[in-house]
C-alpha atoms as a PDB file:
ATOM      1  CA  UNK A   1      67.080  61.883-147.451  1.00  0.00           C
ATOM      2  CA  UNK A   2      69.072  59.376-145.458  1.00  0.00           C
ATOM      3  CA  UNK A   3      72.531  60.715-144.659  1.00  0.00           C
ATOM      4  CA  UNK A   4      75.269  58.536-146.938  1.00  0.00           C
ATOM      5  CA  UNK A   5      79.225  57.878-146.123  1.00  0.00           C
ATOM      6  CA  UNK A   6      80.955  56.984-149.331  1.00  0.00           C
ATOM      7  CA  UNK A   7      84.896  56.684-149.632  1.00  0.00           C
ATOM      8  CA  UNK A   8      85.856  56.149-153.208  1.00  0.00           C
ATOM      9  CA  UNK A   9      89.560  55.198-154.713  1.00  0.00           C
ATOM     10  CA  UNK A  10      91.285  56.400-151.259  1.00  0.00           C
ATOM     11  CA  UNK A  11      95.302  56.974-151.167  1.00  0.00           C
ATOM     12  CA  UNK A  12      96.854  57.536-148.179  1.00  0.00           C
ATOM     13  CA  UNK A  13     100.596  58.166-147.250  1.00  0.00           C
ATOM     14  CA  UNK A  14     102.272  58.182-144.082  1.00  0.00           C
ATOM     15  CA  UNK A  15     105.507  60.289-144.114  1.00  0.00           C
ATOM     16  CA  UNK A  16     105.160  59.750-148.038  1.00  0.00           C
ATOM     17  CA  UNK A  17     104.796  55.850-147.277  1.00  0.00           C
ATOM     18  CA  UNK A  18     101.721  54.775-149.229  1.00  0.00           C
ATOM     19  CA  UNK A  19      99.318  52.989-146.937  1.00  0.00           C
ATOM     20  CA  UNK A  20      95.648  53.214-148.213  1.00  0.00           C
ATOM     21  CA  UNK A  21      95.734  51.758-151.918  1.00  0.00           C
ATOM     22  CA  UNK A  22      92.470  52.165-153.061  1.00  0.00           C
ATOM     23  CA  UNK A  23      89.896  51.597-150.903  1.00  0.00           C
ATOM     24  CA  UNK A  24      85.942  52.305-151.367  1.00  0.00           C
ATOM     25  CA  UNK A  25      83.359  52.189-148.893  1.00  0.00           C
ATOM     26  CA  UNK A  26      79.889  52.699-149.032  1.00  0.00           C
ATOM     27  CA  UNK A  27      77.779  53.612-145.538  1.00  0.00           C
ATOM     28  CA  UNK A  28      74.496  54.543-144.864  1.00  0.00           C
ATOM     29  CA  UNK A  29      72.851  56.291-141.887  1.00  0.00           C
ATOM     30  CA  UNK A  30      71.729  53.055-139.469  1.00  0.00           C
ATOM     31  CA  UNK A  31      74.407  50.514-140.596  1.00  0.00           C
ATOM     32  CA  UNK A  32      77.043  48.844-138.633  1.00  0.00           C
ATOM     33  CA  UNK A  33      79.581  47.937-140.574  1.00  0.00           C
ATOM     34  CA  UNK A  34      83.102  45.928-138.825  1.00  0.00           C
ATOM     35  CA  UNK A  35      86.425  46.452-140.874  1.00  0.00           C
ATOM     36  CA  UNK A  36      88.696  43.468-139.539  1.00  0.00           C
ATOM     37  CA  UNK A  37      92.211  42.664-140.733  1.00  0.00           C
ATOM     38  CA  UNK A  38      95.560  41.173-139.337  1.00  0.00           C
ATOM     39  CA  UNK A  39      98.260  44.136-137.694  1.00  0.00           C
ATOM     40  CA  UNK A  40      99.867  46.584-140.315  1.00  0.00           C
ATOM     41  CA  UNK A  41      96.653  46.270-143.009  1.00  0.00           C
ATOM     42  CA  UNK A  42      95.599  50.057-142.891  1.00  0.00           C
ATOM     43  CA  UNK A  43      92.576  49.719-140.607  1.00  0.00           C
ATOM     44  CA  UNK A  44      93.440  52.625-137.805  1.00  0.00           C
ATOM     45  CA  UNK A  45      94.902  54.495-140.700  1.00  0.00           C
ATOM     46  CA  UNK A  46      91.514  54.506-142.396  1.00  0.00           C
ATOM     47  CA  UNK A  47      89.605  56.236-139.728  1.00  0.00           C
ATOM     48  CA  UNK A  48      92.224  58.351-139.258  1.00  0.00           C
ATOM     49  CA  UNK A  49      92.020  59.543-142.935  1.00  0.00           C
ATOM     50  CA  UNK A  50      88.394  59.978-142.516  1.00  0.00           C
ATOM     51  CA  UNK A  51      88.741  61.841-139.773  1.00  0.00           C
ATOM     52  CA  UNK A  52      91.359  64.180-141.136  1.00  0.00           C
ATOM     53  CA  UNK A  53      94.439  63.333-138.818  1.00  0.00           C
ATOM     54  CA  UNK A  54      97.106  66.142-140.297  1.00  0.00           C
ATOM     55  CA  UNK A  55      99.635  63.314-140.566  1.00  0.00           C
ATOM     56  CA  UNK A  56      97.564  61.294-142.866  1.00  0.00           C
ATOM     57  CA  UNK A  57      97.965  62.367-146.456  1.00  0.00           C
ATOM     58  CA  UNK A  58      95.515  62.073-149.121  1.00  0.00           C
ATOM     59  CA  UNK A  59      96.854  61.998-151.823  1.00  0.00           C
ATOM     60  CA  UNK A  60      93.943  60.433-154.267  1.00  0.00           C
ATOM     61  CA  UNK A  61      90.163  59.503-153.872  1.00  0.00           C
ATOM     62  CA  UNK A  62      87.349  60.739-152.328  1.00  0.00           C
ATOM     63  CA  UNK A  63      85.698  60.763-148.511  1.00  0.00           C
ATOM     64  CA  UNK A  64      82.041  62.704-149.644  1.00  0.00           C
ATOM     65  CA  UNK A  65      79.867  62.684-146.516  1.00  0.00           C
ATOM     66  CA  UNK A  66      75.866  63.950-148.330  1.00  0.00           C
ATOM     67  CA  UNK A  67      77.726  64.183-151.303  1.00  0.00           C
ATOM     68  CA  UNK A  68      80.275  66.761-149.805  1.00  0.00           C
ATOM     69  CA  UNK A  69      84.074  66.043-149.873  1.00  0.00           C
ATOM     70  CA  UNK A  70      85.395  65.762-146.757  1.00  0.00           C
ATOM     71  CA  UNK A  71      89.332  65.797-147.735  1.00  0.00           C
ATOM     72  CA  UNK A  72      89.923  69.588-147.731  1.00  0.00           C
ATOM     73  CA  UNK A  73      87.973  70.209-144.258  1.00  0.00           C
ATOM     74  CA  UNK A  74      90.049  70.111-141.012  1.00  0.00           C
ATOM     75  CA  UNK A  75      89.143  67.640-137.848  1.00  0.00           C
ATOM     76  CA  UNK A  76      86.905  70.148-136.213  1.00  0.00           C
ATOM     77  CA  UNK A  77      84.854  70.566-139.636  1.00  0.00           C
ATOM     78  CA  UNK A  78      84.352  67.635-139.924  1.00  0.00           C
ATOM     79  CA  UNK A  79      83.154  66.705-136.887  1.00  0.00           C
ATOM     80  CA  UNK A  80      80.560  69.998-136.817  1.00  0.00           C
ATOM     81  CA  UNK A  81      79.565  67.927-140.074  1.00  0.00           C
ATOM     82  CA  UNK A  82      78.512  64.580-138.316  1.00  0.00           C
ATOM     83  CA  UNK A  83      81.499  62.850-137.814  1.00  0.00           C
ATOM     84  CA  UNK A  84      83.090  61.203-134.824  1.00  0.00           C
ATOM     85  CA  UNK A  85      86.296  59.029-133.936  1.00  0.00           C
ATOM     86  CA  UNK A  86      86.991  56.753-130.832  1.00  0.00           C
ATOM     87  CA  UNK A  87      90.551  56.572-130.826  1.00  0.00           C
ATOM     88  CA  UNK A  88      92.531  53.301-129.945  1.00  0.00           C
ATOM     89  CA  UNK A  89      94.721  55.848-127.409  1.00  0.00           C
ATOM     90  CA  UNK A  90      92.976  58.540-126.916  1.00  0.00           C
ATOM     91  CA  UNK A  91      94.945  61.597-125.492  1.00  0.00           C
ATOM     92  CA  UNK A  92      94.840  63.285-122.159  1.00  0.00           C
ATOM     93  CA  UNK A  93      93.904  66.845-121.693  1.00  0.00           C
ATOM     94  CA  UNK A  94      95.339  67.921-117.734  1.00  0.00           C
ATOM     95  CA  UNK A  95      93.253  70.877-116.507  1.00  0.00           C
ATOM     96  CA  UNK A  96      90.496  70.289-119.212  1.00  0.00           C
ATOM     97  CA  UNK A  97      86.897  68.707-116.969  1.00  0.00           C
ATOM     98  CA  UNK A  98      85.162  65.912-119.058  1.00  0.00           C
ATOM     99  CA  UNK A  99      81.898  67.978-118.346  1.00  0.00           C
ATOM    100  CA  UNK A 100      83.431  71.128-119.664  1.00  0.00           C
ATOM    101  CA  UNK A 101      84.925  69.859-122.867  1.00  0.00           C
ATOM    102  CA  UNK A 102      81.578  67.947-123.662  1.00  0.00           C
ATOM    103  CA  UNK A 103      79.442  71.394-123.763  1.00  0.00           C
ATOM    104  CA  UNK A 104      81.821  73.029-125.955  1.00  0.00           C
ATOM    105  CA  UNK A 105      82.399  69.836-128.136  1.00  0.00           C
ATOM    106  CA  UNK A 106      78.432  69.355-128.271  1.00  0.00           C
ATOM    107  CA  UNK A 107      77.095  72.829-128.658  1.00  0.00           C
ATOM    108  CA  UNK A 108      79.373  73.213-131.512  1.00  0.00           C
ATOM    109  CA  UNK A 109      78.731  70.017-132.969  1.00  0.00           C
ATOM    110  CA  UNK A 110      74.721  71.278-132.945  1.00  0.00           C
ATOM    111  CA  UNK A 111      75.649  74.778-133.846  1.00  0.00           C
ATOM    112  CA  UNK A 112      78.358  74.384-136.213  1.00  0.00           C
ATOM    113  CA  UNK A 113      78.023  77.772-137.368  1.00  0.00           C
ATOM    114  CA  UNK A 114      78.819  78.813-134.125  1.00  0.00           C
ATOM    115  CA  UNK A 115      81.756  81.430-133.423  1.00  0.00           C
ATOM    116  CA  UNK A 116      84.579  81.389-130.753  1.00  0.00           C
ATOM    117  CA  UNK A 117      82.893  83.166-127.758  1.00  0.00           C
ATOM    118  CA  UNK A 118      78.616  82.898-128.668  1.00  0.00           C
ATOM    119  CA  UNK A 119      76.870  81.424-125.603  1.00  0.00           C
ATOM    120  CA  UNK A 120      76.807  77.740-125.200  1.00  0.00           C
ATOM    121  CA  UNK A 121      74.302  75.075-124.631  1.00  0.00           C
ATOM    122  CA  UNK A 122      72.621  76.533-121.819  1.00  0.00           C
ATOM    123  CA  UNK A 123      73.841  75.073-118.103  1.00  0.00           C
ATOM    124  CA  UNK A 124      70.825  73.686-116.960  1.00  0.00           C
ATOM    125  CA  UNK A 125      69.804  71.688-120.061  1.00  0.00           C
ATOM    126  CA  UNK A 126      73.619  70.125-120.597  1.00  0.00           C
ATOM    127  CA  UNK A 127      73.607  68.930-116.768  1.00  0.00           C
ATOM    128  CA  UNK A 128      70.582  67.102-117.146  1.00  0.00           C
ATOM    129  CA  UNK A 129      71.014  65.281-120.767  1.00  0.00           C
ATOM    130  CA  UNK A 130      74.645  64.659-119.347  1.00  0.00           C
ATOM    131  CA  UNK A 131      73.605  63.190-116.306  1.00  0.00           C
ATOM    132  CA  UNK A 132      70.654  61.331-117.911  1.00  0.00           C
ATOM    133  CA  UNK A 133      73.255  59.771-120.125  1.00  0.00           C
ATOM    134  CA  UNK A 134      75.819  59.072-117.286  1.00  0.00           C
ATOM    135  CA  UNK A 135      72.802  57.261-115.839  1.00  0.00           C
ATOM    136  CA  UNK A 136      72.071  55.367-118.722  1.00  0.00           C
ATOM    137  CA  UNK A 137      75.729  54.587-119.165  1.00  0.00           C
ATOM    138  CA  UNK A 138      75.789  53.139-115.738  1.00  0.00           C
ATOM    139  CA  UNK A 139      78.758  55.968-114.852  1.00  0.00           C
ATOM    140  CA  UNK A 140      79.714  57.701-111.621  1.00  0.00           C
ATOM    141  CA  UNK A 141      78.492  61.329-112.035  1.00  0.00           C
ATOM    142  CA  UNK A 142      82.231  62.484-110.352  1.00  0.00           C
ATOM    143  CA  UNK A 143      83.396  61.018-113.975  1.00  0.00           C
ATOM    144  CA  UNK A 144      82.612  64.488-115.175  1.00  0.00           C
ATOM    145  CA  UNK A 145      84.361  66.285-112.812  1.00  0.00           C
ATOM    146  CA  UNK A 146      87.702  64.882-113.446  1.00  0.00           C
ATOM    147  CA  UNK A 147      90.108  65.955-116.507  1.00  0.00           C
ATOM    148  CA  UNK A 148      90.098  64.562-119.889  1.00  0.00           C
ATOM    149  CA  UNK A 149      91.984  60.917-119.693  1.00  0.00           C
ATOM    150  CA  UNK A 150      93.838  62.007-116.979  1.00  0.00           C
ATOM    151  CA  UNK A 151      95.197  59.832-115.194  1.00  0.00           C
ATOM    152  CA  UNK A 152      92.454  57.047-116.630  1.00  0.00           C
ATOM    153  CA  UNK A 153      92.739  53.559-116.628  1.00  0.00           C
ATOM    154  CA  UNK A 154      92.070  51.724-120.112  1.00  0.00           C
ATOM    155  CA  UNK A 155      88.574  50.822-119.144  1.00  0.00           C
ATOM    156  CA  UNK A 156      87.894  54.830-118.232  1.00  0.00           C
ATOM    157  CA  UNK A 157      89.061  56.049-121.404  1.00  0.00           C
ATOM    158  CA  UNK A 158      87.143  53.990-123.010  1.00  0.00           C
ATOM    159  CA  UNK A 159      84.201  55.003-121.258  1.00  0.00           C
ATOM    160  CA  UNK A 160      85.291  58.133-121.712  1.00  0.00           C
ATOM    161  CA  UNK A 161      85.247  57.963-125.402  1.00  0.00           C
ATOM    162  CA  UNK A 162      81.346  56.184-125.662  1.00  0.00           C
ATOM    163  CA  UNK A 163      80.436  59.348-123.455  1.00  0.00           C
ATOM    164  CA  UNK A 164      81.826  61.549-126.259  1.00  0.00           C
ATOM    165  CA  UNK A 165      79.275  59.133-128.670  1.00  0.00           C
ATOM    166  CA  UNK A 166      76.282  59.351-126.534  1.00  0.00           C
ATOM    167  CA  UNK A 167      76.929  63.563-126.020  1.00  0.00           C
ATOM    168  CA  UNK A 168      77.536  64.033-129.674  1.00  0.00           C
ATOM    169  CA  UNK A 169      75.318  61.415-131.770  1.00  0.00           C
ATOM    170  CA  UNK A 170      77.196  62.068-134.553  1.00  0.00           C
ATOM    171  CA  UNK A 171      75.595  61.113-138.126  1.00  0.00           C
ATOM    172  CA  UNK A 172      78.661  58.202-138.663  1.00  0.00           C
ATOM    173  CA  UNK A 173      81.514  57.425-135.696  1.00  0.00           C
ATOM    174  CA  UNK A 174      84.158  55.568-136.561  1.00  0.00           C
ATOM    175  CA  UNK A 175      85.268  53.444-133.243  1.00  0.00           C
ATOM    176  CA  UNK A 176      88.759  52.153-133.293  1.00  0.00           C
ATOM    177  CA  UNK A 177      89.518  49.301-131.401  1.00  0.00           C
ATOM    178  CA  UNK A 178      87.205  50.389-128.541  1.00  0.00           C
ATOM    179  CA  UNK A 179      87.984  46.787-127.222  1.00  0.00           C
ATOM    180  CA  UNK A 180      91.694  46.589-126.711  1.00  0.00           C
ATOM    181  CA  UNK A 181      92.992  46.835-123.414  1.00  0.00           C
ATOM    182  CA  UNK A 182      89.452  45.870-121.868  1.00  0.00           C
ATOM    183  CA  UNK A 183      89.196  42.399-120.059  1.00  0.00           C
ATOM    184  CA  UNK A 184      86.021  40.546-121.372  1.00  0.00           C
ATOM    185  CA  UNK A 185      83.159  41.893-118.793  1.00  0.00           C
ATOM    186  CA  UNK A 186      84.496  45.310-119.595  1.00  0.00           C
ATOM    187  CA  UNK A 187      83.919  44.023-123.441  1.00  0.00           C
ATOM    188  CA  UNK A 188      80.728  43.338-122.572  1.00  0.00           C
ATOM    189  CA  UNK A 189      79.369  46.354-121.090  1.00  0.00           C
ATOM    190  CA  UNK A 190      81.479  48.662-124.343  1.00  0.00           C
ATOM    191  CA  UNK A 191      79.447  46.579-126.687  1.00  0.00           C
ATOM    192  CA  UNK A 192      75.732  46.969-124.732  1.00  0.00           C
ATOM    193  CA  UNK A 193      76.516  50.718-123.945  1.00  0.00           C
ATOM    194  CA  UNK A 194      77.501  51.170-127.962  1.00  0.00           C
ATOM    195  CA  UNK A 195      74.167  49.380-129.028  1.00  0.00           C
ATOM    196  CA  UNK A 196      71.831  51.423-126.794  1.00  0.00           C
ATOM    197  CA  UNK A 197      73.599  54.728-128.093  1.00  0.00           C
ATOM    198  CA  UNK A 198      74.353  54.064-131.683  1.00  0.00           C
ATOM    199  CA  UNK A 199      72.876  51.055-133.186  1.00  0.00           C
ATOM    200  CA  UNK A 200      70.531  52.159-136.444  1.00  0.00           C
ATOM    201  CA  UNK A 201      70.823  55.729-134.743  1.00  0.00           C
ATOM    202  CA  UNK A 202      74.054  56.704-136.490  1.00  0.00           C
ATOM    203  CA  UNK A 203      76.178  55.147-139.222  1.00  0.00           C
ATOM    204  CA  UNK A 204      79.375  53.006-137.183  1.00  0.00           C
ATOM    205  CA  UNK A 205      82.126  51.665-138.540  1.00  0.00           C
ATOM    206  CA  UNK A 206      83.762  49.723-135.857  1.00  0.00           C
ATOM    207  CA  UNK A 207      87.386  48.333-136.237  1.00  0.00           C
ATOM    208  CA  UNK A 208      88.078  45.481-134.272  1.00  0.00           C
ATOM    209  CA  UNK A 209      90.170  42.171-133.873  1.00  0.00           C
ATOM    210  CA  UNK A 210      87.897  40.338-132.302  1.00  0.00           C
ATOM    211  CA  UNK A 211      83.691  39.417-132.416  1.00  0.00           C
ATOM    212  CA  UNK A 212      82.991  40.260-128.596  1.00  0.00           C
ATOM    213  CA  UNK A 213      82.349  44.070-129.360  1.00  0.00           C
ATOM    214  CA  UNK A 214      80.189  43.143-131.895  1.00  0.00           C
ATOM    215  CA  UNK A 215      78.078  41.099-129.788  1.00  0.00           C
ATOM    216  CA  UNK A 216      75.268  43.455-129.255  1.00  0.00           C
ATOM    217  CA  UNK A 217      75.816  45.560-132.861  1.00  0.00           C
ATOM    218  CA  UNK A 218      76.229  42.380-134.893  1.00  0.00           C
ATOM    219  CA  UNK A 219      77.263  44.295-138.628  1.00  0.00           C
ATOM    220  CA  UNK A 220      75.305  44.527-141.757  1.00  0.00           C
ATOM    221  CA  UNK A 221      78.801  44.196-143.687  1.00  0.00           C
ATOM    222  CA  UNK A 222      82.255  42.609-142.620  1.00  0.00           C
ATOM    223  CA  UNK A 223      84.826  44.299-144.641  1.00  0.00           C
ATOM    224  CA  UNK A 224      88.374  42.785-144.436  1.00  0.00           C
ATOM    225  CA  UNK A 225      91.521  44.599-145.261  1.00  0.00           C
ATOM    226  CA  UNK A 226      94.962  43.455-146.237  1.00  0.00           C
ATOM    227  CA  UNK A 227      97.507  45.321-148.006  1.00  0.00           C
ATOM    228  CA  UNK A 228      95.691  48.892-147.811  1.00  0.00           C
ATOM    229  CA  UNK A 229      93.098  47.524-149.690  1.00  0.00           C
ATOM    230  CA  UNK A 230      89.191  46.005-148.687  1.00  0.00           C
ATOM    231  CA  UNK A 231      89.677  42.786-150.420  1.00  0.00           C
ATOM    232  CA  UNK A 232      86.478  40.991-149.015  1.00  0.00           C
ATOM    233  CA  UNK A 233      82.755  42.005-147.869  1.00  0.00           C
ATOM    234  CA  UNK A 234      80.118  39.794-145.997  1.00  0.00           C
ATOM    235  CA  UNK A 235      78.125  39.190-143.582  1.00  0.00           C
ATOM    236  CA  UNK A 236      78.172  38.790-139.671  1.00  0.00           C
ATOM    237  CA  UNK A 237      79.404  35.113-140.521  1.00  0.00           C
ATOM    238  CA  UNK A 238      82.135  36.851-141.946  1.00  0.00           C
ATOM    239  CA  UNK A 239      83.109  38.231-138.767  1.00  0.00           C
ATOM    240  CA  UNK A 240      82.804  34.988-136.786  1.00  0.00           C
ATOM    241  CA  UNK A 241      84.488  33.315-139.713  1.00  0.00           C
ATOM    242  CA  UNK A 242      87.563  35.552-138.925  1.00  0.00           C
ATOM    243  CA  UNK A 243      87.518  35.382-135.452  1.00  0.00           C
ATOM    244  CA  UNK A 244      87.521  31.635-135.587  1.00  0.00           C
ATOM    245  CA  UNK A 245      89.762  31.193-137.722  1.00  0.00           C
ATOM    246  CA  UNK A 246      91.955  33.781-138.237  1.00  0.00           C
ATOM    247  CA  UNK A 247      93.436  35.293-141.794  1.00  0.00           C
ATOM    248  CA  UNK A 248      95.156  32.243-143.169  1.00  0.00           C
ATOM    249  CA  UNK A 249      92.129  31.975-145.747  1.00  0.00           C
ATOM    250  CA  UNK A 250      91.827  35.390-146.659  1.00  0.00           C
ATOM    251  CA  UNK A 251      95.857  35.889-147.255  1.00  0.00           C
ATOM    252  CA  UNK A 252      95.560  32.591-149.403  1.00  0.00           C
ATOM    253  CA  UNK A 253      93.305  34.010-151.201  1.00  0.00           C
ATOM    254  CA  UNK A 254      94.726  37.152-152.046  1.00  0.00           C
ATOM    255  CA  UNK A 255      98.152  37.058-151.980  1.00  0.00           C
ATOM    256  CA  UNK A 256      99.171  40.039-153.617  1.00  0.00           C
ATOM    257  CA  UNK A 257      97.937  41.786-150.863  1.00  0.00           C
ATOM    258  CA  UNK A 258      99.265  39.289-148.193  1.00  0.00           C
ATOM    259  CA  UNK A 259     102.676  40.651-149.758  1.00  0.00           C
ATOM    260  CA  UNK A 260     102.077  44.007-149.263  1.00  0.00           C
ATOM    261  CA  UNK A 261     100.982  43.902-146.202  1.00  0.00           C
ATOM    262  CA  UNK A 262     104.264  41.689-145.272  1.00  0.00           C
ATOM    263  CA  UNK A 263     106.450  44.239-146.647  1.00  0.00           C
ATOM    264  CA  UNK A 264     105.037  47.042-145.117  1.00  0.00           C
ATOM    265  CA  UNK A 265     105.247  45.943-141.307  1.00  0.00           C
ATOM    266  CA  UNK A 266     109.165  44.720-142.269  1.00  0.00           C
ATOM    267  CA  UNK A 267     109.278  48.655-142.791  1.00  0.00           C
ATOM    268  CA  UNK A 268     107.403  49.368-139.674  1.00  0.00           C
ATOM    269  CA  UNK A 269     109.575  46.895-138.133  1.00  0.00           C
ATOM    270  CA  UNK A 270     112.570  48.592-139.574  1.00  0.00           C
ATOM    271  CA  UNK A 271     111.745  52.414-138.742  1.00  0.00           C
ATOM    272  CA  UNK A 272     111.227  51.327-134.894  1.00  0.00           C
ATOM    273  CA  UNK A 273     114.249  49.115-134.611  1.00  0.00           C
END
């Protein structure tokens, strides 16, 4: 039975600020779906909620991964289940070795039954499948040796993150933004090292602004959000559409939601003044 992502009705608040006003989202195993939107729409916010950031409230609707509800489990459950998130800023972990925190992350993520303390992957096997992947990844094996995001240029901690995505092949990975802060070569190779991991090998949703990371995983569905809400689904030529020629159709179209998502960057706006 093919593994199935479905998101149905979802409400999320922020600091009891609503955000997420209904969305649903269907995924299967093998599909690339691109969620694309203008700043302040809900898109980061999403993945978060699906991959159960403590900030992000729930506070209606469903996120049932094989039929299983997701929105009681904690972040590490979840993952252990199959799920993975590239984060837009990923976080640095001083004294932590990329090579260390990949066993632990991906003998638990294979053993999620595992306990605190049982043996992990065994040395000899890790090394090799990590440096077989490093290879394939066109990385410098010292990579490993240095601390999580330490000290890491934008480019490394992006690499850093599609590592993570190689290691772990979760069942869906939601990558957010995996192209900001990358000039276009950089781009380039993100969006050939994603398709050779990921493409029909996992579920990805991939939130982006632009078309260039989906170059090499061109998407099954386009979904565009405005206002908390998906309020269009396509095609690739959706995608191209919107990088093109921006929102200015879409917030014509629906502009209820254009409002929405007007007032709530003013409020953004207004908390960070």
């Amino acid at each position: 039975m093919p593994h199935t992502l479905i998101i149905t009705n979802l409400h999320v608040s922020v600091e009891d600020k609503p955000i997420l006003r209904g969305v649903d989202l269907a995924m299967n195993y093998g599909e690339t779906h691109a969620l694309m939107g203008p700043n302040g729409s809900g898109k980061s916010t999403l993945g978060l909620a699906i991959m159960g950031h403590p900030n992000y409230e729930v506070t209606e609707g469903t996120i049932e991964l094989d039929g299983e509800n997701l929105v009681d489990m904690g972040a590490d459950q979840r993952a252990r289940a199959g799920v993975f998130m590239a984060f837009q800023r990923p976080m640095a972990i001083p004294g932590v070795k990329m090579a260390d925190f990949l066993r632990h992350a991906t003998t638990n993520v294979r053993n999620p039954q595992r306990k605190e303390g049982e043996e992990l992957l065994p040395m000899r096997e890790f090394r090799k499948e990590l440096r077989d992947k490093m290879n394939h990844l066109r990385m410098d094996l010292e990579f490993a040796r240095r601390y999580v995001n330490d000290g890491f240029s934008g480019g490394e901690m992006k690499r850093a993150e599609i590592l993570q995505l190689a290691m772990l092949q979760p069942k869906f990975a939601v990558l957010d933004e995996t192209d900001s802060g990358l000039d276009a070569d950089a781009v380039r190779l993100a969006s050939e090292s994603i398709a050779q991991i990921g493409r029909q090998k996992m579920g990805l949703l991939i939130i982006t602004h632009h078309d260039k990371l989906l170059e090499h995983n061109p998407p099954d569905f386009t979904h565009v959000m405005l206002g908390g809400r998906i309020v269009e689904t396509g095609g690739v030529e959706l995608a191209h559409e919107l990088h093109h020629d921006g929102y200015d159709r879409v917030r014509r179209t629906h502009p209820e939601a254009d409002a929405r998502n007007e007032a709530m960057l003013k409020k953004e706006e207004a908390l960070s003044a």
